[in-house]
C-alpha atoms as a PDB file:
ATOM      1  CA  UNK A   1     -20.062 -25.449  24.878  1.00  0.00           C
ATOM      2  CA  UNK A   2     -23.131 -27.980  24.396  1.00  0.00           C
ATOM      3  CA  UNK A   3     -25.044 -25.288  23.159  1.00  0.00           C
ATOM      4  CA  UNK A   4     -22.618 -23.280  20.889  1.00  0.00           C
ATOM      5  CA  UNK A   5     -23.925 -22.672  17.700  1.00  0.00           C
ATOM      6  CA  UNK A   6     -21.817 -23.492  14.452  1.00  0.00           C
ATOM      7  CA  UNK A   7     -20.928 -19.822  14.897  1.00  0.00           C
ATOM      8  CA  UNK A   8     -18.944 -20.414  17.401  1.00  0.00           C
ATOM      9  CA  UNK A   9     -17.581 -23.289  16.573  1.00  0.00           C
ATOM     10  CA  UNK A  10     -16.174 -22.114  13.438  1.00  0.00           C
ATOM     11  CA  UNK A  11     -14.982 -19.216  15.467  1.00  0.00           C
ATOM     12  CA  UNK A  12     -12.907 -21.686  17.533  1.00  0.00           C
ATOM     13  CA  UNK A  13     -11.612 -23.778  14.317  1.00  0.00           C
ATOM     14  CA  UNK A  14     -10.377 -20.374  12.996  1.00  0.00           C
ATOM     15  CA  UNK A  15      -9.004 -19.284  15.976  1.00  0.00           C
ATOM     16  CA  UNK A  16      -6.975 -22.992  16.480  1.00  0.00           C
ATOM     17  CA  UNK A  17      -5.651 -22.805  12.906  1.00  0.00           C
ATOM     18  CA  UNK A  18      -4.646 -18.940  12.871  1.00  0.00           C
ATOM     19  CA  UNK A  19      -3.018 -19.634  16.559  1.00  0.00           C
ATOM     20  CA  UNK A  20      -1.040 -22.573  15.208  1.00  0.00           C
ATOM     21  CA  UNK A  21       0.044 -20.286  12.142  1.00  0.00           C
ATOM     22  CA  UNK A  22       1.014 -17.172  14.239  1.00  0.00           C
ATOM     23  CA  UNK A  23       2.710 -19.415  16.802  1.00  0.00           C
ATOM     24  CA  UNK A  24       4.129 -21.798  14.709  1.00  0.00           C
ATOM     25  CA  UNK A  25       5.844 -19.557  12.237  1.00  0.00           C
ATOM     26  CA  UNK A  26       8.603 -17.549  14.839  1.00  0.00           C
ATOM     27  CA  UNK A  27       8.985 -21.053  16.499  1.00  0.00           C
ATOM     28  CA  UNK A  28       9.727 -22.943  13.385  1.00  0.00           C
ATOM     29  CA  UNK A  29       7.125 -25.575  14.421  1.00  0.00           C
ATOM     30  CA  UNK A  30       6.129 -24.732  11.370  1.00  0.00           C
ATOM     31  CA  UNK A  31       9.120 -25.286   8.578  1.00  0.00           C
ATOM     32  CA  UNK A  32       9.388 -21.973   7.468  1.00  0.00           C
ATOM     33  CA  UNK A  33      11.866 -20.139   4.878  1.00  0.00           C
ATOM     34  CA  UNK A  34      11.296 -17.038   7.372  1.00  0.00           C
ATOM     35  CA  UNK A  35      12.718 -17.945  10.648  1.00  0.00           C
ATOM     36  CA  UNK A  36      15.171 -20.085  11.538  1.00  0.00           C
ATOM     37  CA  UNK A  37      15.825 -22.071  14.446  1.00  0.00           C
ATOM     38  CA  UNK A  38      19.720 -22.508  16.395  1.00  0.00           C
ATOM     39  CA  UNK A  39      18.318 -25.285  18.734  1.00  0.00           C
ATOM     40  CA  UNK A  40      15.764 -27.844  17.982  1.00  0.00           C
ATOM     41  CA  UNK A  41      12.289 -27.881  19.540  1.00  0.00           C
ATOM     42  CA  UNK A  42      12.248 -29.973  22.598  1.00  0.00           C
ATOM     43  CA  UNK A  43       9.761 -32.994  22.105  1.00  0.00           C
ATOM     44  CA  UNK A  44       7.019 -31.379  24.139  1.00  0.00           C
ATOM     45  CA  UNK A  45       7.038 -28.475  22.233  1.00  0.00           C
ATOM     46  CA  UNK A  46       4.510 -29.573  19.472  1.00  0.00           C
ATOM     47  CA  UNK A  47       1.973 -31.021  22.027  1.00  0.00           C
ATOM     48  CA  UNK A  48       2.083 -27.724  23.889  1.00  0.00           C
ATOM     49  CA  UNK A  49       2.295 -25.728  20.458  1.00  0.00           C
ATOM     50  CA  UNK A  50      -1.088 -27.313  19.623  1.00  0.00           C
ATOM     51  CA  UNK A  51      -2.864 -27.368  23.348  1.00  0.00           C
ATOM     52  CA  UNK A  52      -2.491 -23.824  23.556  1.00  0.00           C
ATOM     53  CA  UNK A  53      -3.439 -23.529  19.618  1.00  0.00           C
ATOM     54  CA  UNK A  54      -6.719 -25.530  20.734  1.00  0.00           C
ATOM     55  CA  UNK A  55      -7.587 -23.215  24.060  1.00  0.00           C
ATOM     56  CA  UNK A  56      -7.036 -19.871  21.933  1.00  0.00           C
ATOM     57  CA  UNK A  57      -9.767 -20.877  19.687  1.00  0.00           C
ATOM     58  CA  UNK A  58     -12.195 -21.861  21.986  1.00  0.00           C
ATOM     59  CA  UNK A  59     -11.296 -18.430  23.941  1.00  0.00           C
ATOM     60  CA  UNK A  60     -11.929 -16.596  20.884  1.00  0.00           C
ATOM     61  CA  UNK A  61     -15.417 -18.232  20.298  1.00  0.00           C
ATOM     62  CA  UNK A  62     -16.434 -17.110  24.189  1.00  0.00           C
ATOM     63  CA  UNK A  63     -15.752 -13.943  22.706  1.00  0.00           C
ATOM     64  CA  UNK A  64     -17.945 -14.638  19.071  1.00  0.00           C
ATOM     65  CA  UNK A  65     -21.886 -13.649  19.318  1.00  0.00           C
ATOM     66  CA  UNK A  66     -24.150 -16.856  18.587  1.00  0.00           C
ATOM     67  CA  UNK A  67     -26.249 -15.257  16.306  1.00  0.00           C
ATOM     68  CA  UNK A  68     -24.435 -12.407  15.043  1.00  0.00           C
ATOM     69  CA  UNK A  69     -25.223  -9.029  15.877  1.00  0.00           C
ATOM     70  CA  UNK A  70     -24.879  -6.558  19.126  1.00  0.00           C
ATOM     71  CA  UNK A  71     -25.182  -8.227  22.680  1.00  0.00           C
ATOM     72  CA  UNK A  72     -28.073  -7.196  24.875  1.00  0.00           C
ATOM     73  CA  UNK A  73     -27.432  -4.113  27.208  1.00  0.00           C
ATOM     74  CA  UNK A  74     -25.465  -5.365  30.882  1.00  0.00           C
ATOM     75  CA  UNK A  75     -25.017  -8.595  29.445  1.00  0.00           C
ATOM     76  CA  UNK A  76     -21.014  -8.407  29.562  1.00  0.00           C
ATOM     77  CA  UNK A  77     -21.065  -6.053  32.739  1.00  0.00           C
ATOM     78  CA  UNK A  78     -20.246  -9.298  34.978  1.00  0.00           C
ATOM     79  CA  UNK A  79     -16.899 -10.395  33.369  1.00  0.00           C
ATOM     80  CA  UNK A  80     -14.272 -11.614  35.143  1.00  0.00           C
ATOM     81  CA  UNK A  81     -11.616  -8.220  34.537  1.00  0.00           C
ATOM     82  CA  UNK A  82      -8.810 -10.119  34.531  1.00  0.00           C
ATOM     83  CA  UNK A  83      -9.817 -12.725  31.984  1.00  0.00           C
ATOM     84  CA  UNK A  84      -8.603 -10.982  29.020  1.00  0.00           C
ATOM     85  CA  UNK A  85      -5.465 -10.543  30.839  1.00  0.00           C
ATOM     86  CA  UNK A  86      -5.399 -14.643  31.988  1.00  0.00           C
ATOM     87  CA  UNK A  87      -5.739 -15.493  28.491  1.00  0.00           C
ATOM     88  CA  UNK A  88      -2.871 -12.836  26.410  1.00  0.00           C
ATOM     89  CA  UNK A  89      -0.499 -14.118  29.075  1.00  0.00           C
ATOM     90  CA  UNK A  90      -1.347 -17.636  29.085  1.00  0.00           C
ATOM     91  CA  UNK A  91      -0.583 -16.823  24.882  1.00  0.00           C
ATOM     92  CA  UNK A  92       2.734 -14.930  25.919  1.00  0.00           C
ATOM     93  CA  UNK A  93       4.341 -17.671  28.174  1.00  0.00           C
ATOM     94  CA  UNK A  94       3.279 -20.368  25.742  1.00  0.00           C
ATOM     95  CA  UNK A  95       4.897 -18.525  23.176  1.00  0.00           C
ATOM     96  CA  UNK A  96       8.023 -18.146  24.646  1.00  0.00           C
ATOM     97  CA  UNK A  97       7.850 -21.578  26.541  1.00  0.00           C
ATOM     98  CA  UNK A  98       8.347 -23.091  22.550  1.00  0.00           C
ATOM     99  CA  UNK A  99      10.648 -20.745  21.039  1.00  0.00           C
ATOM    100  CA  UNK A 100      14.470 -21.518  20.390  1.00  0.00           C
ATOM    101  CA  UNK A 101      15.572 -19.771  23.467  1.00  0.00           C
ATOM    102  CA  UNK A 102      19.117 -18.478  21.945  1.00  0.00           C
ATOM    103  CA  UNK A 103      16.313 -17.000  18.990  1.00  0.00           C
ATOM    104  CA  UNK A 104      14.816 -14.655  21.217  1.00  0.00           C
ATOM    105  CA  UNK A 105      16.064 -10.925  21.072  1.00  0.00           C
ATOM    106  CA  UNK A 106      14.438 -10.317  24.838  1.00  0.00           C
ATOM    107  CA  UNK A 107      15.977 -13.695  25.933  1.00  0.00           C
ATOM    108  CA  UNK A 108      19.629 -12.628  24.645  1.00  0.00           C
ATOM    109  CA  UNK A 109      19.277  -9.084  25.653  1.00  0.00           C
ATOM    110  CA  UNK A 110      18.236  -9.822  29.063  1.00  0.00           C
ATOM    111  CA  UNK A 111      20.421 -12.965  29.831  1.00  0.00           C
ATOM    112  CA  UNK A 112      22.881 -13.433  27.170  1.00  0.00           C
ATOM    113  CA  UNK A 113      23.795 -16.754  25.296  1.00  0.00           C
ATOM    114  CA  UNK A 114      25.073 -18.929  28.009  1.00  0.00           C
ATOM    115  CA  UNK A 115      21.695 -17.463  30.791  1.00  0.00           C
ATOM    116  CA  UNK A 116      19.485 -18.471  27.644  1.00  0.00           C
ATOM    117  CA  UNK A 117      20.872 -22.075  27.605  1.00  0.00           C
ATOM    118  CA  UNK A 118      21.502 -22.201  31.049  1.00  0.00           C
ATOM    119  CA  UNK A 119      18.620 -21.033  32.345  1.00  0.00           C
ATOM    120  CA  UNK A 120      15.754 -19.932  30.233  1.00  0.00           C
ATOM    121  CA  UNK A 121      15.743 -22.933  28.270  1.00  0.00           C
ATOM    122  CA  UNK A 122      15.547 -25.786  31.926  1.00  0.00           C
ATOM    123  CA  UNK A 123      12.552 -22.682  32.404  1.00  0.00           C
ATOM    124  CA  UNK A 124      10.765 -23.319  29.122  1.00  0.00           C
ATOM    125  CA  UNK A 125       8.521 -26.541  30.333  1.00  0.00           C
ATOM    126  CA  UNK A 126       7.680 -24.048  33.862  1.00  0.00           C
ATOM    127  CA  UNK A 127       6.554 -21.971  31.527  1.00  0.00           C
ATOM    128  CA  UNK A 128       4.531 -23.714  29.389  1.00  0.00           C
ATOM    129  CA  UNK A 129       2.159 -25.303  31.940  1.00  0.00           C
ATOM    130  CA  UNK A 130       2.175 -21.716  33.507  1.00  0.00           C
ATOM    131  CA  UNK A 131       0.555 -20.729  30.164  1.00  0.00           C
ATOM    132  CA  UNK A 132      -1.555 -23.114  29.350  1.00  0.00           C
ATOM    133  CA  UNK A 133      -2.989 -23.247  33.390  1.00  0.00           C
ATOM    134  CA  UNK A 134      -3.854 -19.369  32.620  1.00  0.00           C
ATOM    135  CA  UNK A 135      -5.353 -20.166  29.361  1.00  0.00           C
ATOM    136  CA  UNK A 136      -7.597 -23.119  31.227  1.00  0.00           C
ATOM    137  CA  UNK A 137      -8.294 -20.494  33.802  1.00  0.00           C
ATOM    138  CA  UNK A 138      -9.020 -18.024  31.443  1.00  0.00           C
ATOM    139  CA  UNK A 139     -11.698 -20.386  29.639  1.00  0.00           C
ATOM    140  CA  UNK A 140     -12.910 -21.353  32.487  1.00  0.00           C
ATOM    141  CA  UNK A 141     -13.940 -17.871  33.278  1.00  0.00           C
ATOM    142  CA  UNK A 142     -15.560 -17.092  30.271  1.00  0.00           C
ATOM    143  CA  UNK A 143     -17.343 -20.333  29.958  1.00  0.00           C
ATOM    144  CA  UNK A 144     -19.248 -19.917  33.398  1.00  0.00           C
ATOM    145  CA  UNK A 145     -19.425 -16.335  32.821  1.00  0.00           C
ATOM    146  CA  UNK A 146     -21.763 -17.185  29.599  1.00  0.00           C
ATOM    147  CA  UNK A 147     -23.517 -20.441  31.380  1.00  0.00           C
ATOM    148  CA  UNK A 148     -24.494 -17.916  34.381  1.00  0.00           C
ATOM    149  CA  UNK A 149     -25.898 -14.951  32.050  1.00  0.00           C
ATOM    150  CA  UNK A 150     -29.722 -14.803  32.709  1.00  0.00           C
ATOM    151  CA  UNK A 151     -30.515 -12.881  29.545  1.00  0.00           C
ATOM    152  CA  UNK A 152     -30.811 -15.303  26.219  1.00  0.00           C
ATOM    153  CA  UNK A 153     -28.298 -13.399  23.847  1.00  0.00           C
ATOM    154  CA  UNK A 154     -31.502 -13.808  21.890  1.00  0.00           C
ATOM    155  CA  UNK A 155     -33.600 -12.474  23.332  1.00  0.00           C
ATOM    156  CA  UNK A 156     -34.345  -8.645  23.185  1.00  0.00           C
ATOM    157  CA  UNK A 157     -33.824  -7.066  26.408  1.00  0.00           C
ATOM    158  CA  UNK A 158     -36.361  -5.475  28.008  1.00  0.00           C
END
């Protein structure tokens, strides 16, 4: 990340703020005339809210070209497959790890009322470390997949 270029970086602000928006909104983190909330957000809610805000964005600059412009030929052939998947369910569980469990349609429908209070919501914190280890992870990836690339992005390949 030394060597991202303000590209990126503003890539990762973006990300963090639009993450915090799109998160924040259905979980009334956010005070919100759209959504409303039965059951007040649990104290660690907001740090987790804005931890997984903060690893979205850098994800999303992993994914942002330094200079603009179409990556060399074979330089994304040695991706981790499963990164993309790491980081939309790291996002997923951290999602539902700080929603108002009796808000949730899937939560209700599967459990009912009394299996969202009674066991969803004890599940929530389980479920937020859960996401924000396969965010980490999912970082991680991309992060040594870029600092192990031998071609300069660029650089012209050939």
């Amino acid at each position: 990340m030394r060597l991202w270029t303000v590209r990126q970086w503003t890539a990762a602000a973006l990300g963090t703020a639009g993450t915090l928006v799109l998160l924040g909104i259905p979980s009334v983190l956010l005070p919100n005339d759209l959504f409303a909330r039965e059951i007040e957000a649990a104290w660690w809610a907001y740090p987790v809210w804005v931890a997984t805000a903060v690893l979205c964005g850098l994800l999303l600059a992993t994914y942002t070209r330094p200079h603009g412009g179409r990556a060399p030929e074979g330089t994304e052939e040695d991706e981790d497959r499963s990164t993309p998947r790491r980081g939309l369910a790291g996002g997923l569980l951290a999602w539902f790890a700080i929603g108002c469990p009796t808000c949730n349609v899937l939560v209700i429908t599967a459990l009912g009322t009394s299996g969202a209070l009674n066991w969803f919501a004890p599940a929530q914190p389980l479920l937020a470390v859960a996401g924000l280890a396969l965010l980490a992870l999912a970082l991680r990836s991309r992060l040594r997949t870029a600092a192990a690339c031998s071609i300069d992005a660029g650089t012209p390949a050939g």
